[in-house]
C-alpha atoms as a PDB file:
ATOM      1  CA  UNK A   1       0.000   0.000   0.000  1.00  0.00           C
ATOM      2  CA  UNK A   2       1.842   3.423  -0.868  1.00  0.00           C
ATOM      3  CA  UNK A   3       2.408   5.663   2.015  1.00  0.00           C
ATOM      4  CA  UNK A   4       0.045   8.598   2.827  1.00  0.00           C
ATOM      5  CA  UNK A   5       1.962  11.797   2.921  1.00  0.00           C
ATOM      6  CA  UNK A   6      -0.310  13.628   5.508  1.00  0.00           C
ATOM      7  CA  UNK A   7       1.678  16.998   5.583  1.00  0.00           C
ATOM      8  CA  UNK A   8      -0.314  19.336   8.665  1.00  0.00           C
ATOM      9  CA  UNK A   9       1.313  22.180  10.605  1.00  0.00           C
ATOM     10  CA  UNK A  10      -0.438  21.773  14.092  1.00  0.00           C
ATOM     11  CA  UNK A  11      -1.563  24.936  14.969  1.00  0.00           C
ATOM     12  CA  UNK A  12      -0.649  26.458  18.092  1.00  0.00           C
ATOM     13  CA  UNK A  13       0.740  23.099  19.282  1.00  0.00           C
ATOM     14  CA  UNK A  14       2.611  24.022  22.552  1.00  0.00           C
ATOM     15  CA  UNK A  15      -0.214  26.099  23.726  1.00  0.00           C
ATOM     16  CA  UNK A  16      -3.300  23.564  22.855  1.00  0.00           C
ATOM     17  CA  UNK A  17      -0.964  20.957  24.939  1.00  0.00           C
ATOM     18  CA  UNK A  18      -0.212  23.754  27.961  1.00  0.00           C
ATOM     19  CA  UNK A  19      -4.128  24.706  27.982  1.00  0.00           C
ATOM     20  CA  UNK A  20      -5.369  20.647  28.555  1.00  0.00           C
ATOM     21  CA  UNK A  21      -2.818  20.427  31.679  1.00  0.00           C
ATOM     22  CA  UNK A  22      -2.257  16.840  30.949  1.00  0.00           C
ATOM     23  CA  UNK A  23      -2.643  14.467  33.831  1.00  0.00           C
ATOM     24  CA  UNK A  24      -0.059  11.415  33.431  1.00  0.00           C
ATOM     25  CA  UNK A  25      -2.591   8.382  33.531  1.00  0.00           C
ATOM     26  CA  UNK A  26      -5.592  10.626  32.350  1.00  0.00           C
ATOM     27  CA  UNK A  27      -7.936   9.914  29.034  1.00  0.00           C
ATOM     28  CA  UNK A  28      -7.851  12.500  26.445  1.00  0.00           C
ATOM     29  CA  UNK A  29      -9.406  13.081  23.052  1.00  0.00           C
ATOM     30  CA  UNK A  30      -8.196  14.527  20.514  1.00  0.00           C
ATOM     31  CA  UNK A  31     -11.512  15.414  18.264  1.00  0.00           C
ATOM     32  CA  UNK A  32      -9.921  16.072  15.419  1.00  0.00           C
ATOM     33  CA  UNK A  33      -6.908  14.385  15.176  1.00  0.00           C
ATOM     34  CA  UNK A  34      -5.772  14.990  11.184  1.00  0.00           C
ATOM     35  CA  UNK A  35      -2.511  13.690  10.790  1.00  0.00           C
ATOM     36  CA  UNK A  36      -1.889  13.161  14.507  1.00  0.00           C
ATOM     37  CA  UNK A  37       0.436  16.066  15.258  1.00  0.00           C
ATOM     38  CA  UNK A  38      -1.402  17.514  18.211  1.00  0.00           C
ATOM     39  CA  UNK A  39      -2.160  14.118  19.601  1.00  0.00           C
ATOM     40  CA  UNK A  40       1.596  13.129  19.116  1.00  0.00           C
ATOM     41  CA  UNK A  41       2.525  16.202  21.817  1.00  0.00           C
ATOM     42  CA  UNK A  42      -0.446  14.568  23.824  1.00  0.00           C
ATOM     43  CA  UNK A  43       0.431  10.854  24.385  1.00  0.00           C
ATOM     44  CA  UNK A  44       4.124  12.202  24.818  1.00  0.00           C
ATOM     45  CA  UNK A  45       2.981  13.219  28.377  1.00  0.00           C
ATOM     46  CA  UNK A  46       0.879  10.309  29.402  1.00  0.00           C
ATOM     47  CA  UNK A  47       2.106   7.377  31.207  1.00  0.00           C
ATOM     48  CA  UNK A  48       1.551   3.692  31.068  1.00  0.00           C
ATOM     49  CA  UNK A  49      -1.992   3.918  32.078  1.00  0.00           C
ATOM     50  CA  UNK A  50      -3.208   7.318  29.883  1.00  0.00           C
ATOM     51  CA  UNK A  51      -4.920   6.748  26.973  1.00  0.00           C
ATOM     52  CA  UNK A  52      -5.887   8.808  24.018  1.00  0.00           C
ATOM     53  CA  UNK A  53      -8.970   8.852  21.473  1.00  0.00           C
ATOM     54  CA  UNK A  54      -7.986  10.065  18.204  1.00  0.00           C
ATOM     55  CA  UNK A  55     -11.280  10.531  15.787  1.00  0.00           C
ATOM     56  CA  UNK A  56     -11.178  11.939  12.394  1.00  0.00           C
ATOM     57  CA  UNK A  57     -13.357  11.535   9.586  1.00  0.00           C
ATOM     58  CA  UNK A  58     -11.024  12.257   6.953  1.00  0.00           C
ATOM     59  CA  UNK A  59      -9.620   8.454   5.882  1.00  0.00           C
ATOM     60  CA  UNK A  60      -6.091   9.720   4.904  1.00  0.00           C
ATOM     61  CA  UNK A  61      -5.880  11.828   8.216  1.00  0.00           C
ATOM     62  CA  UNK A  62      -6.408   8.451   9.843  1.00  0.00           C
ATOM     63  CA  UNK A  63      -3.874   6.050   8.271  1.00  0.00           C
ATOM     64  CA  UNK A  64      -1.432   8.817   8.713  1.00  0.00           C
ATOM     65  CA  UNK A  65      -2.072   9.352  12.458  1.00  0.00           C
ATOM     66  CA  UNK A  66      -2.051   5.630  12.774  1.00  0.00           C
ATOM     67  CA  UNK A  67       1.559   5.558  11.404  1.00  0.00           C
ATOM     68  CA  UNK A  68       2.677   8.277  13.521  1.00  0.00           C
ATOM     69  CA  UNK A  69       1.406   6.837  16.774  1.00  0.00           C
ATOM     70  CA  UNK A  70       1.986   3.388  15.917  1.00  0.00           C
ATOM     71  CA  UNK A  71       4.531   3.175  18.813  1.00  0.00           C
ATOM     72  CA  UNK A  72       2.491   3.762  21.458  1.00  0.00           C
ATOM     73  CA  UNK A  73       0.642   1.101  20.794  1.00  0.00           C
ATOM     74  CA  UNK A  74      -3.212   0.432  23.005  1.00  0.00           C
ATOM     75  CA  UNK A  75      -2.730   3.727  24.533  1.00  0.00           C
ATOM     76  CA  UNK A  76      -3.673   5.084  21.393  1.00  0.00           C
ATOM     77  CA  UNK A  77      -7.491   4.202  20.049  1.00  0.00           C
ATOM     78  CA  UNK A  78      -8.130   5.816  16.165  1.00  0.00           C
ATOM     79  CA  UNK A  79     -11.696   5.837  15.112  1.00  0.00           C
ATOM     80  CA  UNK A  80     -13.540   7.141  11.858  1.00  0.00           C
ATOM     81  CA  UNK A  81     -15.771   9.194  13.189  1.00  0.00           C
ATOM     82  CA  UNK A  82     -17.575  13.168  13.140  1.00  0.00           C
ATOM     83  CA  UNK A  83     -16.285  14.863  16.271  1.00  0.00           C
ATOM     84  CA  UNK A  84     -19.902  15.437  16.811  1.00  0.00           C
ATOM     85  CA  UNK A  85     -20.813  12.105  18.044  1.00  0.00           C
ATOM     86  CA  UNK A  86     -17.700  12.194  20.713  1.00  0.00           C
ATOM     87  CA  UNK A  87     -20.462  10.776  23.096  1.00  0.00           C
ATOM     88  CA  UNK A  88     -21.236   7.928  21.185  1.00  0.00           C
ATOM     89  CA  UNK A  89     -17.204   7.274  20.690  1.00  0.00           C
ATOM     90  CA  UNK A  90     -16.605   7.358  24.671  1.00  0.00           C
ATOM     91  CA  UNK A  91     -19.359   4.440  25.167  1.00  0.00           C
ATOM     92  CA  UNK A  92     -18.208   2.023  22.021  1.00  0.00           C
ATOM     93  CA  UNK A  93     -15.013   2.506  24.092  1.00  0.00           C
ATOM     94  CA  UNK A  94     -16.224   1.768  27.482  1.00  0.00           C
ATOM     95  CA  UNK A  95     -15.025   5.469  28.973  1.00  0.00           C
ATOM     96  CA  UNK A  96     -17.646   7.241  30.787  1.00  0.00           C
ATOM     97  CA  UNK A  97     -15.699  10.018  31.517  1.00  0.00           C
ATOM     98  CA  UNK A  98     -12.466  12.145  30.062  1.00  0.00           C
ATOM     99  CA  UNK A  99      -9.804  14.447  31.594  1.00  0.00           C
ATOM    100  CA  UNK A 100      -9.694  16.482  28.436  1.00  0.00           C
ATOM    101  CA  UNK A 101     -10.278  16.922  24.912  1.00  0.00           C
ATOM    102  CA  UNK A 102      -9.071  19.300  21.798  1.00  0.00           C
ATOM    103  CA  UNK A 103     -10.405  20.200  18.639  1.00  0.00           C
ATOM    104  CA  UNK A 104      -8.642  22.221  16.415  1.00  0.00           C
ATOM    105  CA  UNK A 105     -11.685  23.323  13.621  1.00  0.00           C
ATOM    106  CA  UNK A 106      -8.822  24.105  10.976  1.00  0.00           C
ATOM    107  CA  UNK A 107      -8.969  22.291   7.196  1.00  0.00           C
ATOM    108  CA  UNK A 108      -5.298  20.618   7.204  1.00  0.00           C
ATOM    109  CA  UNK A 109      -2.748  21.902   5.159  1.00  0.00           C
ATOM    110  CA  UNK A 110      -2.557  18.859   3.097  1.00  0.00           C
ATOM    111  CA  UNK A 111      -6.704  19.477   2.000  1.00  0.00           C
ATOM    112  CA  UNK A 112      -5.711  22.147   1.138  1.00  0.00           C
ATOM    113  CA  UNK A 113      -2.065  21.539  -0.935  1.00  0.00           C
ATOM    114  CA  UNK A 114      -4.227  18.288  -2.288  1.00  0.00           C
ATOM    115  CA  UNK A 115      -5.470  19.832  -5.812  1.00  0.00           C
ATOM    116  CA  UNK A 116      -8.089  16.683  -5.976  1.00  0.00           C
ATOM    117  CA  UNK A 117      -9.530  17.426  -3.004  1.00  0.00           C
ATOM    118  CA  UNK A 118     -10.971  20.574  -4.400  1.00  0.00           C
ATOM    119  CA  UNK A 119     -10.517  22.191  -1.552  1.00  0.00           C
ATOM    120  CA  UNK A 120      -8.107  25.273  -3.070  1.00  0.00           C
ATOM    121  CA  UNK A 121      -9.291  28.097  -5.207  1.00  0.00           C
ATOM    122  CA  UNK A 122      -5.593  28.103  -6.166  1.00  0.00           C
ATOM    123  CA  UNK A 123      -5.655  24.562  -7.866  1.00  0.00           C
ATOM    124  CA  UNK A 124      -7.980  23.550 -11.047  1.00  0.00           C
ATOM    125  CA  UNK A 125      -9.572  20.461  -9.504  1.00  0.00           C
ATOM    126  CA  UNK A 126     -13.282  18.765  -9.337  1.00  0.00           C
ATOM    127  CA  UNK A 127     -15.329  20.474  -7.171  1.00  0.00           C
ATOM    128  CA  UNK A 128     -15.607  18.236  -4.248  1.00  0.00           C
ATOM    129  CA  UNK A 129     -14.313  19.603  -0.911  1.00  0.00           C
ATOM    130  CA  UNK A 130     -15.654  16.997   1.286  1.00  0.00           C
ATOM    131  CA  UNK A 131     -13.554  15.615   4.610  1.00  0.00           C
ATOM    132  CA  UNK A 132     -15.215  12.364   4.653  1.00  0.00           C
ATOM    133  CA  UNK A 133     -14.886  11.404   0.980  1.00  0.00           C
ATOM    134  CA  UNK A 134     -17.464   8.454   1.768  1.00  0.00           C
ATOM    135  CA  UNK A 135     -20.637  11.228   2.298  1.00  0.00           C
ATOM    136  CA  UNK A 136     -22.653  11.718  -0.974  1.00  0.00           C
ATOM    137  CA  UNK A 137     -22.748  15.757  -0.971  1.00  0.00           C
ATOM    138  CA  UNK A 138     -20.061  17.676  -2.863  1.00  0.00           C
ATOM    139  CA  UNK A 139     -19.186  20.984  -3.612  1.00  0.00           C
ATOM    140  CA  UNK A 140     -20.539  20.445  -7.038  1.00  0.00           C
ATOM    141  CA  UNK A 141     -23.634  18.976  -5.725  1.00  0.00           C
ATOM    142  CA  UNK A 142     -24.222  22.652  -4.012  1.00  0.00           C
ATOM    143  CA  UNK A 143     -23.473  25.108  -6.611  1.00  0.00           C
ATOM    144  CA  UNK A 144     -24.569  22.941  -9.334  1.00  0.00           C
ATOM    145  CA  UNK A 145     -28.003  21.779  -7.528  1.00  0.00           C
ATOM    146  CA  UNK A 146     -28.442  24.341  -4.905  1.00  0.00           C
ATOM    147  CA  UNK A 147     -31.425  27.308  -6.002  1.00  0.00           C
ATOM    148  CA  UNK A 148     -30.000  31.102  -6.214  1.00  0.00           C
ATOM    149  CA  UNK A 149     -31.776  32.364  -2.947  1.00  0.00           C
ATOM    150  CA  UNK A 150     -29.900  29.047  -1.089  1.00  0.00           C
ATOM    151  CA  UNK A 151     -26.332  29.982  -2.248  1.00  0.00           C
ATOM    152  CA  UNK A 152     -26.597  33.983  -1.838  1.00  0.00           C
ATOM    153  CA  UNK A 153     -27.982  32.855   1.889  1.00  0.00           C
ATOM    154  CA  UNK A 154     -24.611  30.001   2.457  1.00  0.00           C
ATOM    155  CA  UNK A 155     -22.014  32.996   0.946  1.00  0.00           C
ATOM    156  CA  UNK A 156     -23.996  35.395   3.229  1.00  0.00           C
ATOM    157  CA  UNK A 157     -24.054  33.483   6.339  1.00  0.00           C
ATOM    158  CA  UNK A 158     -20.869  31.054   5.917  1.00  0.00           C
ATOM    159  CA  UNK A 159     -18.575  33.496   4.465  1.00  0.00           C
ATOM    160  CA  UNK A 160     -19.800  37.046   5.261  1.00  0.00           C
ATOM    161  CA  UNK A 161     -19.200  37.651   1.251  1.00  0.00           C
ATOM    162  CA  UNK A 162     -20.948  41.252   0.257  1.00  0.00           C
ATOM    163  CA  UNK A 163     -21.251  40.563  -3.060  1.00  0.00           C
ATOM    164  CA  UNK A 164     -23.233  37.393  -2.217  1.00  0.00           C
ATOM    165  CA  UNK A 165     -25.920  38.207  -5.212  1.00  0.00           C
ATOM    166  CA  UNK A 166     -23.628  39.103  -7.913  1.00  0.00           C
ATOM    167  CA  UNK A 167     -21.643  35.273  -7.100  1.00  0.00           C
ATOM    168  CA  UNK A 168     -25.171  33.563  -6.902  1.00  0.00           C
ATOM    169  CA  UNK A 169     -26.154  34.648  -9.913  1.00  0.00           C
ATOM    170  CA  UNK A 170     -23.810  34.334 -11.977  1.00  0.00           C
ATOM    171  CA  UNK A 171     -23.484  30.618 -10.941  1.00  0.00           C
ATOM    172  CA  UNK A 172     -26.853  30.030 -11.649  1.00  0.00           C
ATOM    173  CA  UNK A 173     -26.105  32.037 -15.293  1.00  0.00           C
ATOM    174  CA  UNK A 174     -23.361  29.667 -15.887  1.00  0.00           C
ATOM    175  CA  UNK A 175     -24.546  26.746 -14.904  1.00  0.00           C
ATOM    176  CA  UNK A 176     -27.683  27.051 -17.101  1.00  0.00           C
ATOM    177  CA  UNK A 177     -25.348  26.728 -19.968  1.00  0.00           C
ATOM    178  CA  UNK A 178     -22.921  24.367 -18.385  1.00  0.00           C
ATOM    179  CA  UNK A 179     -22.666  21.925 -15.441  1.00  0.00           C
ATOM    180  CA  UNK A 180     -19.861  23.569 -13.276  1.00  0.00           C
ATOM    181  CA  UNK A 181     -17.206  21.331 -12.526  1.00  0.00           C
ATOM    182  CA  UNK A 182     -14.077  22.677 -11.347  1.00  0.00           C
ATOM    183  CA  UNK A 183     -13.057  24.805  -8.834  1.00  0.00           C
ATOM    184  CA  UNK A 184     -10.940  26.843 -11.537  1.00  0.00           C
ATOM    185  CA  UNK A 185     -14.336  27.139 -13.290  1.00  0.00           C
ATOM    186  CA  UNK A 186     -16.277  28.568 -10.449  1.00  0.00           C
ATOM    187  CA  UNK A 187     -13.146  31.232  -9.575  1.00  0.00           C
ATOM    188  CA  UNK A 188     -13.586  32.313 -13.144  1.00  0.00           C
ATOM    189  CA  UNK A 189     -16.812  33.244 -12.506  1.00  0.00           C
ATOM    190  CA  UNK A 190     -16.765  34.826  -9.167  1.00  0.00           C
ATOM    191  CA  UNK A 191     -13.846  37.001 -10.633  1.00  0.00           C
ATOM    192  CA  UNK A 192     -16.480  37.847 -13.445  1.00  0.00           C
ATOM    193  CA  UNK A 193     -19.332  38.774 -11.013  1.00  0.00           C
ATOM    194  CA  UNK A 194     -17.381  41.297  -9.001  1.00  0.00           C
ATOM    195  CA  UNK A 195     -16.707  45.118  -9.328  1.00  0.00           C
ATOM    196  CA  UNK A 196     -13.024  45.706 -10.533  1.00  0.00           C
ATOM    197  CA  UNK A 197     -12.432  47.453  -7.175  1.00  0.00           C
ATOM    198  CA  UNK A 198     -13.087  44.043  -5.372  1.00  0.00           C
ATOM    199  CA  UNK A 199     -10.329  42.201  -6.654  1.00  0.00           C
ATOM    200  CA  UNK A 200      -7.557  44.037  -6.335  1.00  0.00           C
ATOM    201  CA  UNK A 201      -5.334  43.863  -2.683  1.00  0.00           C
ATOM    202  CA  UNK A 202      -6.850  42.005   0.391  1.00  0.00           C
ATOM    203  CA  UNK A 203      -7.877  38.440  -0.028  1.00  0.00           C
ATOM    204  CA  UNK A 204      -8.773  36.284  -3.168  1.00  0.00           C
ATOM    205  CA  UNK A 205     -12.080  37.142  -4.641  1.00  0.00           C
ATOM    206  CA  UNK A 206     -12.934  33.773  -4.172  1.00  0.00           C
ATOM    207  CA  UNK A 207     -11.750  32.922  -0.511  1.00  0.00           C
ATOM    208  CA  UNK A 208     -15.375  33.456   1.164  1.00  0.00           C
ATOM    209  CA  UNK A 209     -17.135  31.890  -1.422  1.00  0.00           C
ATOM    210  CA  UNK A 210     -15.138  29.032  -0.803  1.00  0.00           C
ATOM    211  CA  UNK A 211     -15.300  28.763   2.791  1.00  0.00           C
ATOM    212  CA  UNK A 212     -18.965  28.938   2.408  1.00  0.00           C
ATOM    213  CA  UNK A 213     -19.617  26.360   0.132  1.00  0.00           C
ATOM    214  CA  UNK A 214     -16.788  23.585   2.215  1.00  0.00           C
ATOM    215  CA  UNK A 215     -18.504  24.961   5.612  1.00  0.00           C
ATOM    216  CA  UNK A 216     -21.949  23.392   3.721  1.00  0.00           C
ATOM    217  CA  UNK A 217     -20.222  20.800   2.528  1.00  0.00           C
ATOM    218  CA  UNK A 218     -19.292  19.608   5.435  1.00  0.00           C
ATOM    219  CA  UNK A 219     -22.248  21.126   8.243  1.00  0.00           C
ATOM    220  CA  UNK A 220     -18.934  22.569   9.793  1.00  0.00           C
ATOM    221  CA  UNK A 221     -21.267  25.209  11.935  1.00  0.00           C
ATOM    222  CA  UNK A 222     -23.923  23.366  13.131  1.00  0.00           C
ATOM    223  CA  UNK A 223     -22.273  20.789  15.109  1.00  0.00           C
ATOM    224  CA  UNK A 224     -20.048  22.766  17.223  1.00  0.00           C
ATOM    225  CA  UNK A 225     -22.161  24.023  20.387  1.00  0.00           C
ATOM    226  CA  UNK A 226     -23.734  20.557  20.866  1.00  0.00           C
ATOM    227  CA  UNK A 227     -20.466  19.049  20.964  1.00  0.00           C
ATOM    228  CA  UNK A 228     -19.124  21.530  23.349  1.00  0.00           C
ATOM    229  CA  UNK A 229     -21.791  20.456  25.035  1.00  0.00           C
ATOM    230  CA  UNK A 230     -21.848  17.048  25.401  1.00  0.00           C
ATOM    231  CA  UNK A 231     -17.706  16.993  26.015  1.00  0.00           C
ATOM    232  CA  UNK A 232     -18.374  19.396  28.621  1.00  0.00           C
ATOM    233  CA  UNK A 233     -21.219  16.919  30.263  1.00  0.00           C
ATOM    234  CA  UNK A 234     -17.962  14.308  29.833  1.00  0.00           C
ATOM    235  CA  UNK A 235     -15.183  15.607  31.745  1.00  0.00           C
ATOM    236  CA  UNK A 236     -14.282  15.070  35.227  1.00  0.00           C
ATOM    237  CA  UNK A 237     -13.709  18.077  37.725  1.00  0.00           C
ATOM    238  CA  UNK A 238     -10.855  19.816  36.368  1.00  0.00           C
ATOM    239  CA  UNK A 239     -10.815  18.438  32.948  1.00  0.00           C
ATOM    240  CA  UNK A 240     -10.282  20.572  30.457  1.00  0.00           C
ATOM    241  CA  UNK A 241     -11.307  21.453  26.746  1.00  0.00           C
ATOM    242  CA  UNK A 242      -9.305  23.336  24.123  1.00  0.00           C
ATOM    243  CA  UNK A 243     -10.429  24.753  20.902  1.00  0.00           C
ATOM    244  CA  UNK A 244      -8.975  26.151  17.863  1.00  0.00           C
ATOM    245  CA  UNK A 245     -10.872  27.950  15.840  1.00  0.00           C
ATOM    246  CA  UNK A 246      -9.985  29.885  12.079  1.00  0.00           C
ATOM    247  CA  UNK A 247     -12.723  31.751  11.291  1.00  0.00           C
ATOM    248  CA  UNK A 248     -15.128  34.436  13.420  1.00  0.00           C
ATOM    249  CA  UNK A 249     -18.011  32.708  12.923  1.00  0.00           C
ATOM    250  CA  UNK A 250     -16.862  29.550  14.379  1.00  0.00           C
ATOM    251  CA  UNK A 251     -14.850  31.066  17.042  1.00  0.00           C
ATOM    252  CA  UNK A 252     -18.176  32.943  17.711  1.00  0.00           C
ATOM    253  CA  UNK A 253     -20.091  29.741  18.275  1.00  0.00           C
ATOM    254  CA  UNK A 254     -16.932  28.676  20.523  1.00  0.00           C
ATOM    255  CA  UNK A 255     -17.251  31.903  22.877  1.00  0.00           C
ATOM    256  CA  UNK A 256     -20.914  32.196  23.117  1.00  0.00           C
ATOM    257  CA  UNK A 257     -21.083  28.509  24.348  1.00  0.00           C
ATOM    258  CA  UNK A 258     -18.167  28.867  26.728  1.00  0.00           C
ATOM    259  CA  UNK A 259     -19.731  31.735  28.016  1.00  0.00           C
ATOM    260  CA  UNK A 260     -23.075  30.177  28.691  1.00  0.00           C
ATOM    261  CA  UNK A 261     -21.370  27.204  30.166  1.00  0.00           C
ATOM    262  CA  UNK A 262     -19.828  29.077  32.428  1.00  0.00           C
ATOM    263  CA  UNK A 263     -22.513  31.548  33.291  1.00  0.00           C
ATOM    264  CA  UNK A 264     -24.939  29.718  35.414  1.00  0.00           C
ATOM    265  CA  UNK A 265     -28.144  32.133  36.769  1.00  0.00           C
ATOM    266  CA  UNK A 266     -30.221  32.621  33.687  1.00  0.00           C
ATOM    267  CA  UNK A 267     -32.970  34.691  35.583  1.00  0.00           C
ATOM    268  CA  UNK A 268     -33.245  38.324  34.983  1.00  0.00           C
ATOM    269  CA  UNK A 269     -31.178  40.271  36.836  1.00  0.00           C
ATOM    270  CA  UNK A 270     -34.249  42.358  37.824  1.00  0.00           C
ATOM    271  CA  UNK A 271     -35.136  38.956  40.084  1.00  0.00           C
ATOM    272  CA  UNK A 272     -33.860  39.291  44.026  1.00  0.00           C
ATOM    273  CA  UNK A 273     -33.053  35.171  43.922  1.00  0.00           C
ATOM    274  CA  UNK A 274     -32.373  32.808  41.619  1.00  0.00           C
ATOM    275  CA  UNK A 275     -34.882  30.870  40.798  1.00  0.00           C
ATOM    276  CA  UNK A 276     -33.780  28.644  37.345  1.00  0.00           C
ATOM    277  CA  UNK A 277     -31.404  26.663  39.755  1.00  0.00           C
ATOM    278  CA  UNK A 278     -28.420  26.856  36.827  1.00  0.00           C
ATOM    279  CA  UNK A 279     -24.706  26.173  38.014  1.00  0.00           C
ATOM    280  CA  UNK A 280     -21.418  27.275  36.139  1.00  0.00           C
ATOM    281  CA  UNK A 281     -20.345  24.022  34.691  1.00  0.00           C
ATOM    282  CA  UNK A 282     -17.297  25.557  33.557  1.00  0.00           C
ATOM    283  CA  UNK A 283     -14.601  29.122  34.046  1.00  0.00           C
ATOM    284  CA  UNK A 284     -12.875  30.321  31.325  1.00  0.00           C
ATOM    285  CA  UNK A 285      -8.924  29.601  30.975  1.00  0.00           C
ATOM    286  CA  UNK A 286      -7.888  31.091  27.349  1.00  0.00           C
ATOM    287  CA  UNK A 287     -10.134  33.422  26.163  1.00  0.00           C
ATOM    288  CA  UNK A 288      -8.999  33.734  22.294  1.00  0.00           C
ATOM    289  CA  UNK A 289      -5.203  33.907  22.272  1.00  0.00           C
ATOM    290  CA  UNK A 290      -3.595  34.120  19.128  1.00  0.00           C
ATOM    291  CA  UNK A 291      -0.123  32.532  17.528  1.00  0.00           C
ATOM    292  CA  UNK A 292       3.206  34.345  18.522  1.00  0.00           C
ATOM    293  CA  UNK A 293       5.403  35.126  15.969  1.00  0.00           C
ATOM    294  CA  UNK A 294       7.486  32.612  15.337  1.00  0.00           C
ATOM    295  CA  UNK A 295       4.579  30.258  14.132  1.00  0.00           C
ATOM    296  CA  UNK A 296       3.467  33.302  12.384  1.00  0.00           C
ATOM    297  CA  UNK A 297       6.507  33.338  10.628  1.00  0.00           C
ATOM    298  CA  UNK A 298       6.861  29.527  10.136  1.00  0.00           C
ATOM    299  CA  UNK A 299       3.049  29.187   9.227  1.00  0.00           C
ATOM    300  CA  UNK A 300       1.328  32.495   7.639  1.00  0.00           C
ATOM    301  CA  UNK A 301      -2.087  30.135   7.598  1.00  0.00           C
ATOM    302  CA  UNK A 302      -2.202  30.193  11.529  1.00  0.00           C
ATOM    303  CA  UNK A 303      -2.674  33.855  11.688  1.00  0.00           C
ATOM    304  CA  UNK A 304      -6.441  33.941  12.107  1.00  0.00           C
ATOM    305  CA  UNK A 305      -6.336  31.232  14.890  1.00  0.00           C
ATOM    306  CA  UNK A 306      -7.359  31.333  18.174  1.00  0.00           C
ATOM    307  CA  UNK A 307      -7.788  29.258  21.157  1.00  0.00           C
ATOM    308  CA  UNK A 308      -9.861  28.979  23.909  1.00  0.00           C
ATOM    309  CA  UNK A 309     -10.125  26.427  26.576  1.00  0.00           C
ATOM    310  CA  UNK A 310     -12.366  25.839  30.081  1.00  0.00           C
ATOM    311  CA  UNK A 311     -12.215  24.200  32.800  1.00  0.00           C
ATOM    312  CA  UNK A 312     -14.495  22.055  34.160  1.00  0.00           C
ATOM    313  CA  UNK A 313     -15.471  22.997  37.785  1.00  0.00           C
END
């Protein structure tokens, strides 16, 4: 079988591992392992007895990260899986509880540098852009099959693009004379659809669109909070969760949960008691610190990360 060349800078590496406080014979998971760098700095600090769930639903991710930490042998469990049923993963395992978890929400480097992936708007490749290459949506699927008022609302919500109209229709335009099938096809036409002032300095013209249509893709959105959630409900006293986030809507999802985990009273604060009986499950450790400079410098991609973590109290 050839060898998977799973190339992934881990993001903010020495801080994800600093914010989890790794206890020696403690069970960790990392949610979204990719090509097992973060989880290699994790296992490096259990002993004997820790153990550490690696899920990914990306296959290649997987084989890689089951190369890397082939020598730590039944310490380290790897399952196939959407970081949103974590839950479900702790009880096929037998582990009712966890002393920490981390998810880093980033696409890998080596989606991205993977031209067939379809991931890139810097690569001509099938439009595809889906982490679990065994799900039947695509990319194509959406801006192929998706109506003009759904695709001006996913550039408008999922990538914050202004020109949201202008891209929508000339998809649909395009597309009524032509299947699109590449990603260099549908960069063609975004560059078409926008005012000559739009694509000169700042970003690619076609970096929101693109994030939109992979955060579809790939429900990247909605299953954040409820995981938060449940891997909350799953730690012990003083276990901890990390998150890396790339994007402000995500890390928006990220704070607002953290900060209603750790909130507690719900009533109005016009009420002299409390009367909805809610406890702080959680206070806030990181709150949104960013890479220093050397990763900056090492890794321009990093730049919009963040991380937050909380501790469960």
């Amino acid at each position: 079988m050839e060898e998977i060349v799973f190339s992934h800078y881990s993001v903010m590496k020495e801080e994800a591992i600093s914010a989890l406080r790794i206890v020696p014979d403690g069970v960790y998971v990392d949610c979204t392992c990719g090509g097992g760098g973060h989880s290699l700095g994790i296992v490096g600090k259990l002993g004997e007895k820790g153990r550490l769930i690696c899920i990914d639903r990306d296959d290649d991710a997987l084989a890689a990260c089951r190369t890397r930490l082939e020598a730590f042998g039944d310490r380290v469990t790897v399952i196939k899986s959407n970081f949103e049923a974590v839950g479900a993963v702790l009880d096929a395992c037998g582990i009712p509880s966890i002393d920490g978890a981390l998810i880093d929400l980033g696409v890998s480097s080596y989606q991205l540098d993977t031209a067939e992936r379809g991931f890139s708007y810097m690569k001509d490749a099938p439009l595809d852009m889906r982490m679990d290459r065994t799900q039947t949506l695509t990319a194509k699927d959406v801006v192929n099959g998706y109506s003009e008022n759904e695709i001006k609302r996913i550039l408008y919500t999922y990538g914050e693009e202004r020109f949201a109209p202008q891209i929508a229709s000339a998809i649909v335009r395009a597309r009524a004379e032509k299947e699109i099938e590449t990603t260099g096809e549908l960069v063609a036409l975004i560059k078409n659809a926008l005012p000559v002032k739009a694509l000169t300095g700042g970003h690619h013209p076609a970096k929101k669109t693109f994030q939109a249509i992979r955060i579809e893709v790939n429900s990247e959105l909605s299953v954040i909070e409820p995981t938060l959630r449940t891997i909350v409900s799953r730690l012990k006293k003083g276990g901890r969760l990390a998150v890396i986030t790339f994007h402000s809507l995500e890390d928006r999802i990220t704070k607002t949960t953290f900060a209603s985990l750790s909130s507690g009273c719900t009533c109005p604060k016009e009420f002299p008691v409390c009367i909805c009986g809610k406890k702080p499950l959680v206070r806030l450790i990181d709150k949104g610190i960013a890479p220093q400079e050397k990763e900056l410098a090492e890794n321009p991609r990093s730049r919009s990360a963040r991380l937050r973590s909380v501790e469960k109290i």
